[in-house]
Protein backbone atom coordinates (compact mmCIF):
# COMPACT_ATOMS: atom_id res chain seq x y z
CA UNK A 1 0.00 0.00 0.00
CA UNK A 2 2.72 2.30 1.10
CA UNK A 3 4.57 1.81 -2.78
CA UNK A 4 1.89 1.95 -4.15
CA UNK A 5 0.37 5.68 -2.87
CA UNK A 6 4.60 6.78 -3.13
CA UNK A 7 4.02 5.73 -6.89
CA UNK A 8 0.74 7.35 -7.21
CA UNK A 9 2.48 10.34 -6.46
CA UNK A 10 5.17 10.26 -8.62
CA UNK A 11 2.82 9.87 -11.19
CA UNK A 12 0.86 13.15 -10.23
CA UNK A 13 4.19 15.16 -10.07
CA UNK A 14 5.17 13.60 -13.66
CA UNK A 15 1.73 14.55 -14.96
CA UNK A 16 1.92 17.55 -13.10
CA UNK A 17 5.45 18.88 -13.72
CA UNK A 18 6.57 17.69 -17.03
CA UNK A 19 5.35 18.28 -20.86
CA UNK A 20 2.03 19.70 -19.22
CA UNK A 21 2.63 22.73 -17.06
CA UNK A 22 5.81 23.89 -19.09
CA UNK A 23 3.42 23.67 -22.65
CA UNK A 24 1.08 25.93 -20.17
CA UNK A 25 3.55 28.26 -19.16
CA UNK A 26 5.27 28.38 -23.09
CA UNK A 27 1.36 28.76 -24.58
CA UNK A 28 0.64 31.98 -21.37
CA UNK A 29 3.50 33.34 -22.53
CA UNK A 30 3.15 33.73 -26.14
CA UNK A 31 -0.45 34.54 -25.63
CA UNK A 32 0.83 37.42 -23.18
CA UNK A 33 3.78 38.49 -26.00
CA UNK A 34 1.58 38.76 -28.93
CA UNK A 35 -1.51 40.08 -26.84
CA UNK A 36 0.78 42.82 -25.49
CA UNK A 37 3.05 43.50 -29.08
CA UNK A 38 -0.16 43.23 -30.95
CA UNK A 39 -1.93 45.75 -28.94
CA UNK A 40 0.48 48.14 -29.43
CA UNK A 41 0.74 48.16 -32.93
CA UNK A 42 -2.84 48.59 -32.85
CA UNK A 43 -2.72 51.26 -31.14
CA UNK A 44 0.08 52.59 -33.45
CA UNK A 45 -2.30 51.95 -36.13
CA UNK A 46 0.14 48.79 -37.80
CA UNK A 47 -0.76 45.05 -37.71
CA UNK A 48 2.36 42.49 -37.13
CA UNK A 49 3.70 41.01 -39.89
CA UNK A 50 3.74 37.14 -40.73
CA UNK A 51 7.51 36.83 -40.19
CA UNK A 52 7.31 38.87 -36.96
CA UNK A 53 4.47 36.58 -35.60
CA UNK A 54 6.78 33.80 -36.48
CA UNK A 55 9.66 35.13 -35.41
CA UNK A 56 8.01 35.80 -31.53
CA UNK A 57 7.21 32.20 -32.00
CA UNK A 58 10.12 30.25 -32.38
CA UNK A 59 12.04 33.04 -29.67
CA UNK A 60 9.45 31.36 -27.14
CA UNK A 61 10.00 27.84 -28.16
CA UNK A 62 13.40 28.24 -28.04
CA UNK A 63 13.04 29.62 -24.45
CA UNK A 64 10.81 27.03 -23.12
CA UNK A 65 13.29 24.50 -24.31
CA UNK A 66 15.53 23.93 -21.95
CA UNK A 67 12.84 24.98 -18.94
CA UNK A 68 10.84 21.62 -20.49
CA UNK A 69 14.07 19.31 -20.37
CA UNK A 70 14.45 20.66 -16.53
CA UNK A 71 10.52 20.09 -15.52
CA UNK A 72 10.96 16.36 -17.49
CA UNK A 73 13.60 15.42 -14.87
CA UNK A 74 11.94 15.92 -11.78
CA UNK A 75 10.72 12.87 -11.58
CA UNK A 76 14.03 10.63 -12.28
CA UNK A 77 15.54 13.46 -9.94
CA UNK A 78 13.04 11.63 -7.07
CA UNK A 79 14.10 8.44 -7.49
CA UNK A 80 17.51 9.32 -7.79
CA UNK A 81 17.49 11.03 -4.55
CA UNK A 82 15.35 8.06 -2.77
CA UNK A 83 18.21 5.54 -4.74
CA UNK A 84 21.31 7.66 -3.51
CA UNK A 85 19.41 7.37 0.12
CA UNK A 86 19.18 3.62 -0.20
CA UNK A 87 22.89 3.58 -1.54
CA UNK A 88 23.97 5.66 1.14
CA UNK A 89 22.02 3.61 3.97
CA UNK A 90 24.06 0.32 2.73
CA UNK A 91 27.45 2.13 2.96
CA UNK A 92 26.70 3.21 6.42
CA UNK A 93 26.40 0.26 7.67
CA UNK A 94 28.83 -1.84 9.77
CA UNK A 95 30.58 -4.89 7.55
CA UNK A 96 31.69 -8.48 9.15
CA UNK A 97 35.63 -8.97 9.74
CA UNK A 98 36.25 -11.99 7.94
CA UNK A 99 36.68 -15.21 10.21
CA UNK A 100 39.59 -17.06 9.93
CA UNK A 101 38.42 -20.29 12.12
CA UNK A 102 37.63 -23.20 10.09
CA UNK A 103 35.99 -26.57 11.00
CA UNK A 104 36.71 -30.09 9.89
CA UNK A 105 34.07 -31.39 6.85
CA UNK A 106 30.78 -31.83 8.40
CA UNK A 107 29.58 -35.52 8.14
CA UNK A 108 25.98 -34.16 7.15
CA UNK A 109 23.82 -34.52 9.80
CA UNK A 110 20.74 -31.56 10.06
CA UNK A 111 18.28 -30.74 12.54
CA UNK A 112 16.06 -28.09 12.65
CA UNK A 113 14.65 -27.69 16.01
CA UNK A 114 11.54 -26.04 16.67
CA UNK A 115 12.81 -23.37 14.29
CA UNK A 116 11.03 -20.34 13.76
CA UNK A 117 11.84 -17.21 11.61
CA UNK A 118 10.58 -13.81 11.10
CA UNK A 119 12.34 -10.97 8.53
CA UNK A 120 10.23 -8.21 10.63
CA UNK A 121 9.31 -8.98 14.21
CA UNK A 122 5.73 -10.01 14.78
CA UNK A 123 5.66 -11.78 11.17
CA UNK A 124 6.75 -14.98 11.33
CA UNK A 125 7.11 -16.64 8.11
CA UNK A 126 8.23 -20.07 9.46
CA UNK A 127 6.79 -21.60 12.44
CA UNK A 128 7.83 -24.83 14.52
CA UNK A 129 9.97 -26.67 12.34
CA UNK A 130 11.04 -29.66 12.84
CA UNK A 131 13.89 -31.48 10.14
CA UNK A 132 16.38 -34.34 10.94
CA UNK A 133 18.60 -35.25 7.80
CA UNK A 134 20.64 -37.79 8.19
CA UNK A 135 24.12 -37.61 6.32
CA UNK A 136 23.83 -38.46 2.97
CA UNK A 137 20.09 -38.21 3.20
CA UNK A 138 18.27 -36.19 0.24
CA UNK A 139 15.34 -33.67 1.61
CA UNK A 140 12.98 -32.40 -0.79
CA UNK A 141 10.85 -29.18 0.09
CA UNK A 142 7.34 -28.55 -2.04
CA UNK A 143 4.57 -26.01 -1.29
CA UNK A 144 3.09 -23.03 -2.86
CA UNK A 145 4.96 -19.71 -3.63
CA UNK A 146 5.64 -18.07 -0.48
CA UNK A 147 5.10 -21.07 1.98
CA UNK A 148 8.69 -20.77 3.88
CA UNK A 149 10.81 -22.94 1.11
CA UNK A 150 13.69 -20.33 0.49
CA UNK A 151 13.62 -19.06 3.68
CA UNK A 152 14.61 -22.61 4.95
CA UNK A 153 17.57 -22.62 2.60
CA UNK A 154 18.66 -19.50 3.78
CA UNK A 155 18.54 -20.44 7.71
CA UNK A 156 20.53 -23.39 6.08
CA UNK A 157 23.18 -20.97 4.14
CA UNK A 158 23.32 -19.03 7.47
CA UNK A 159 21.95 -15.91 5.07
CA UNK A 160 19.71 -15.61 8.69
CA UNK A 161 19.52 -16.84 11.74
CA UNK A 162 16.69 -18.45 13.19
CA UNK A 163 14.38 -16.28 15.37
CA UNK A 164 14.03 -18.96 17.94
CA UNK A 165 15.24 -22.29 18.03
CA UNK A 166 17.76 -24.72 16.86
CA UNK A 167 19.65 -25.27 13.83
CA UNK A 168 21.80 -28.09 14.01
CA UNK A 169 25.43 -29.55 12.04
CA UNK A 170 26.62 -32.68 13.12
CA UNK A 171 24.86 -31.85 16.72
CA UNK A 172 26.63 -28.06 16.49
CA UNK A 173 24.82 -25.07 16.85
CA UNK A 174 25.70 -23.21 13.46
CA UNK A 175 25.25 -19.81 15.43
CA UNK A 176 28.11 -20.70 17.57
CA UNK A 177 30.68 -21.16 13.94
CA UNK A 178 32.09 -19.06 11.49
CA UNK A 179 29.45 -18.54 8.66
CA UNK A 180 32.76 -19.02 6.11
CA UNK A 181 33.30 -21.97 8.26
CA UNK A 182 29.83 -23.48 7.25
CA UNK A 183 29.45 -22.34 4.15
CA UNK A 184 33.09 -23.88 3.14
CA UNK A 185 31.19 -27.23 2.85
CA UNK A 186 27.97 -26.16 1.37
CA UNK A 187 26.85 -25.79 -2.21
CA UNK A 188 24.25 -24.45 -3.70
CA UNK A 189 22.63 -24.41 -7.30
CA UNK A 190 20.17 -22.27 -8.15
CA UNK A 191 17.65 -21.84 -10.91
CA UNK A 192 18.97 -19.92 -13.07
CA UNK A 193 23.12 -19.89 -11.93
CA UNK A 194 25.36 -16.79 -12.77
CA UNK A 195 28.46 -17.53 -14.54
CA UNK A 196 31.34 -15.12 -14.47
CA UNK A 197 33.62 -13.85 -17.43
CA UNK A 198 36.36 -15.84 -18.14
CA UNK A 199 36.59 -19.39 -19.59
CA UNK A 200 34.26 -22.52 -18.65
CA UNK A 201 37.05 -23.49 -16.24
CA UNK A 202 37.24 -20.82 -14.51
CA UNK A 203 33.88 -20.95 -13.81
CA UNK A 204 33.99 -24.53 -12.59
CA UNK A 205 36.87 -23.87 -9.94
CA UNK A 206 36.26 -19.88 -9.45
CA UNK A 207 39.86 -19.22 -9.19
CA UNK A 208 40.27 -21.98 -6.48
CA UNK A 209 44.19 -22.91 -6.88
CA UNK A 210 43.02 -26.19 -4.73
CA UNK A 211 40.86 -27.91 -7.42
CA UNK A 212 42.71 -29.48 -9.77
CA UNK A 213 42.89 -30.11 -13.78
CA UNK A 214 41.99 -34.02 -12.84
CA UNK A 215 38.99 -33.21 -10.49
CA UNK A 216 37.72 -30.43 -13.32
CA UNK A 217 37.58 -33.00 -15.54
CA UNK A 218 36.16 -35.82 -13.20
CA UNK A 219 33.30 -33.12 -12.82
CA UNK A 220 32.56 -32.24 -15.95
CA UNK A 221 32.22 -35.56 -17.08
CA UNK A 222 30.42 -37.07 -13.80
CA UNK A 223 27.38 -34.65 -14.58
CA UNK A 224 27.59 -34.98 -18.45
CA UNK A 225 28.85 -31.75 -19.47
CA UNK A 226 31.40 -33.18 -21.20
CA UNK A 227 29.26 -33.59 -23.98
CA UNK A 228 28.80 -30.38 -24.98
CA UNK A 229 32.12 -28.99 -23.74
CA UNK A 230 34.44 -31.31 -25.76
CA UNK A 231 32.48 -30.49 -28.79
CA UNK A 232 33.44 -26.45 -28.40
CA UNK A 233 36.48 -24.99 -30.27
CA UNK A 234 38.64 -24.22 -27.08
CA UNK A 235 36.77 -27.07 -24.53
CA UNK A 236 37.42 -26.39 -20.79
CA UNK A 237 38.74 -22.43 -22.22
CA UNK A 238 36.14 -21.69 -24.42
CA UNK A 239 35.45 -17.90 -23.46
CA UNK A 240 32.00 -17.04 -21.10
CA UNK A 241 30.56 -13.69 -21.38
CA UNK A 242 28.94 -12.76 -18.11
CA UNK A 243 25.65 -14.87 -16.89
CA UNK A 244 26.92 -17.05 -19.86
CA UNK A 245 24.60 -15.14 -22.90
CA UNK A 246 26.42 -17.64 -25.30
CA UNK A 247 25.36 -21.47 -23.18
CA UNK A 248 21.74 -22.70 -23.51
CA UNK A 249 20.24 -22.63 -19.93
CA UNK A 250 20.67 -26.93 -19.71
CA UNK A 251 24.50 -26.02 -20.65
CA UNK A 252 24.71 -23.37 -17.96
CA UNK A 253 23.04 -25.46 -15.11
CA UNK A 254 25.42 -28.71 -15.98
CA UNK A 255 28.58 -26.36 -15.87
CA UNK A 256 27.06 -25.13 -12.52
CA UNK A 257 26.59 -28.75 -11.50
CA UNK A 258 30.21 -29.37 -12.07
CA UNK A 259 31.25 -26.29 -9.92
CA UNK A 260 29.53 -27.35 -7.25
CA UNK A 261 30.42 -31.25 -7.44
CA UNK A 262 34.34 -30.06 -8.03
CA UNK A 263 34.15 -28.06 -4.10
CA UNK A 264 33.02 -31.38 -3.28
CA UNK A 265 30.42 -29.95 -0.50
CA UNK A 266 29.08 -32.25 2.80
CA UNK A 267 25.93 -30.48 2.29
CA UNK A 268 23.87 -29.53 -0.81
CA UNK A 269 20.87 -26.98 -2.00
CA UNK A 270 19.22 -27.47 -5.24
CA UNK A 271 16.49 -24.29 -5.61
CA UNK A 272 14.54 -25.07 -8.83
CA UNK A 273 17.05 -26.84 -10.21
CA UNK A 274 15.84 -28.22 -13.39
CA UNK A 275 13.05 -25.34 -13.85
CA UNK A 276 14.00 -23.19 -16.79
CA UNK A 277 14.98 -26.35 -18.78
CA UNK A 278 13.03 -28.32 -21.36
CA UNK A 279 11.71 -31.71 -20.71
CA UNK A 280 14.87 -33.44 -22.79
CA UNK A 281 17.66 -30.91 -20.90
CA UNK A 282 16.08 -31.69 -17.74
CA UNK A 283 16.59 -35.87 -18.26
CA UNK A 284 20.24 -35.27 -18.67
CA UNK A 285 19.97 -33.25 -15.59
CA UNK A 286 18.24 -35.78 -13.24
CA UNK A 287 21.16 -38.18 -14.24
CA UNK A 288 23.76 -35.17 -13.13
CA UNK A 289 21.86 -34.85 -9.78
CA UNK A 290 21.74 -38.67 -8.89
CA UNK A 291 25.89 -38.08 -9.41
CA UNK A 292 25.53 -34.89 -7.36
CA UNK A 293 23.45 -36.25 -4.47
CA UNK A 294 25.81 -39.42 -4.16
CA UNK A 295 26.80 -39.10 -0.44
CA UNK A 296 26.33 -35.89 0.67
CA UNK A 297 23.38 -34.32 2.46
CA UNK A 298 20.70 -32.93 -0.40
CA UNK A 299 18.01 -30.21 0.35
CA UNK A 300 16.18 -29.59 -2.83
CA UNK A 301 12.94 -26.96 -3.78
CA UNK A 302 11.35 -28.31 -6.52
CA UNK A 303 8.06 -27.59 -8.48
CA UNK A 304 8.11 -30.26 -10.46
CA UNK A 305 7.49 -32.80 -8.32
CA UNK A 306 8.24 -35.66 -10.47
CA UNK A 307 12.04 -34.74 -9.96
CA UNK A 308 11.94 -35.48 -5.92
CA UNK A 309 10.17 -38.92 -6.20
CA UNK A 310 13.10 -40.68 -4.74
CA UNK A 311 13.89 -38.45 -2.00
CA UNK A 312 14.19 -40.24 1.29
CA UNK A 313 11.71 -37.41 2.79
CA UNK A 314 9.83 -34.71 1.10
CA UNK A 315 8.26 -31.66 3.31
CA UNK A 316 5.32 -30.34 2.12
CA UNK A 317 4.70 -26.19 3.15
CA UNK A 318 2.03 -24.29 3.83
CA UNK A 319 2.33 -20.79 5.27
CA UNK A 320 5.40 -21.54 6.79
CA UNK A 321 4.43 -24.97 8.62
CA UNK A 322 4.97 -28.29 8.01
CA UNK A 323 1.67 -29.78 7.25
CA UNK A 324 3.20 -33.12 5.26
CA UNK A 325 6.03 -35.46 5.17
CA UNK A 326 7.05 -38.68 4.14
CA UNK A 327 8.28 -40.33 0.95
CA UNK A 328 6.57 -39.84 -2.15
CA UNK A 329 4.46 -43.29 -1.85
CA UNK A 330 3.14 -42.64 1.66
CA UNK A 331 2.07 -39.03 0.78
CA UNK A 332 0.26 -40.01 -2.22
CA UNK A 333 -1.28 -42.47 -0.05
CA UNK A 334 -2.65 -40.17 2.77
CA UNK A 335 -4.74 -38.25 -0.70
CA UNK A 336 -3.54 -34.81 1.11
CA UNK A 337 -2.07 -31.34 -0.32
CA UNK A 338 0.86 -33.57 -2.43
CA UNK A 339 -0.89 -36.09 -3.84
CA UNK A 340 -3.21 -32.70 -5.36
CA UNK A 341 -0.41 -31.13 -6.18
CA UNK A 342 0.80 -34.72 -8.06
CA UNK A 343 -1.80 -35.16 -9.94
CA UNK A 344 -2.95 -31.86 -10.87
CA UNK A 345 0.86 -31.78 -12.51
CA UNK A 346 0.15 -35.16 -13.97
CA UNK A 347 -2.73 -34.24 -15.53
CA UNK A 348 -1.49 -30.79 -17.21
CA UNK A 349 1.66 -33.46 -18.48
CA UNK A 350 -0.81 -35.39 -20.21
CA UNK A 351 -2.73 -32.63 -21.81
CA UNK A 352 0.49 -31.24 -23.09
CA UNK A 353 1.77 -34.56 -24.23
CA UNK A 354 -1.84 -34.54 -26.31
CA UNK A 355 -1.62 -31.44 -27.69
């Protein structure tokens, strides 16, 4: 509501302030020039000629020029200001040394205990939950848009902390480590991944000096990316533009695969995955994940909920509670929210198989 009546005004002072009130104040004036000028030579018994007429014209379009270029950028000049606020606000405030205290590679093991979450006080947007991964275990978390899915990852990522409760590595307290510490042996890949300028391999190790030519290689062809790499003039140093303009979107998520299974992480995120892809993309994709999964912990977000059938437990959201879980065979059995979900998504498969 509040954006919304700050962008109803803006509008009013762009309607107000631009092309309308300076062709006002250019028309007032000319009527004011040539009903002054004009009277006079009445009086002086002449009439104005055609080229003076014109030529009082064009001297007050030429004026009002500039004075409608200044009344047009009023409005940018607000949201500058409100932007160089905002900028201003983020420079002002304090950053995080850098922690140098590192922990050995977590074995896996998550619990979320009694969590709950709020990004303003008084809102929660996650209430009394309750996960136990166990290492190696692959979690899969489905519910409509806003139902507490990405907020879970980022408790998980350490992005937040959790409002009340526990959150739980290998029976540690994450609040009480380095975030650097935990995130060291995380991954994450997201819908659509960002891929830096520089060559495919840099993008795979991001500069790390630790991962080497071998284990590049072992990635790249663990998740299948080999098959388009090796078939690209340079391979591994074919040139990326940044957010990779020149890869398909299956091509950037395998390379993005390969990154994450080359840092080797204890614990992994998946957000929407396989989204953006086409049906064929996304079947080389569910083959990279089954190599991605392969002993570590797995939390993955999915929509398409044929992708998470063989998740050892799938959580099923609603405004920011658990109301479901179980494997995908018990929760079609109970009839609830996923089996809905299930087959409402099998039957829109079917009618676009048909059509």
């Amino acid at each position: 509501e509040e954006n919304y009546q700050t962008r109803a005004k803006l509008l009013r002072l762009d309607a107000l302030m631009s092309h309308n009130l300076s062709y006002f104040l250019k028309n007032l004036t000319l009527a004011l020039l040539i009903w002054v000028v004009g009277g006079k030579s009445l009086t002086n018994g002449s009439f104005l000629s055609l080229g003076i007429l014109y030529a009082y014209i064009d001297y007050v379009s030429r004026l009002f020029e500039p004075v409608t270029q200044i009344m047009n950028q009023l409005s940018p000049l607000q949201q500058a200001l409100v932007s160089a606020d905002r900028m201003f606000q983020l420079l002002d405030e304090k950053g995080e040394a850098v922690e140098q205290g590192r922990v050995p590679r977590f074995k896996g093991a998550v619990s979320f205990n009694n969590v709950e979450f709020s990004y303003e006080a008084g809102n929660p947007v996650l209430r009394e939950i309750q996960i136990d991964a166990a290492p190696g275990a692959t979690i899969a978390l489905v519910g409509h848009t806003g139902s507490g899915k990405s907020s879970i990852m980022n408790l998980l990522m350490r992005f937040y902390d959790p409002s009340k409760g526990q959150l739980l590595i290998d029976g540690q307290d994450v609040t009480t480590l380095p975030k650097q510490a935990v995130r060291e042996h995380m991954g994450i890949v997201l819908q659509d991944p960002f891929l830096f300028t520089g060559t495919i391999r840099s993008n795979i190790t991001l500069g790390n000096p630790d991962i080497s030519e071998e284990r590049v290689r072992q990635a790249i062809e663990a998740v299948g990316a080999d098959r388009f790499i090796d078939r690209l003039p340079n391979g591994l140093d074919e040139p990326v533009i940044e957010k990779g303009a020149t890869l398909s979107a299956g091509e950037r998520q395998l390379i993005s695969f390969a990154r994450a299974l080359a840092f080797d992480p204890a614990i992994l995120v998946l957000d929407e995955a396989t989204a953006s892809v086409d049906s064929e993309t996304e079947a080389v994709i569910q083959d990279a994940l089954l190599t991605l999964t392969k002993g570590r912990t797995t939390f993955i977000i999915a929509h398409r909920l044929s992708t998470i059938k063989d998740a050892d437990e799938i959580l099923v959201l609603d405004h920011g509670r658990i109301v479901e879980r179980g494997s995908h065979d018990v929760l079609l059995a109970t009839s609830g929210i996923y089996a809905k979900m299930y087959a409402l998504q099998s039957k829109r498969n079917l009618e676009l198989k048909s059509s």
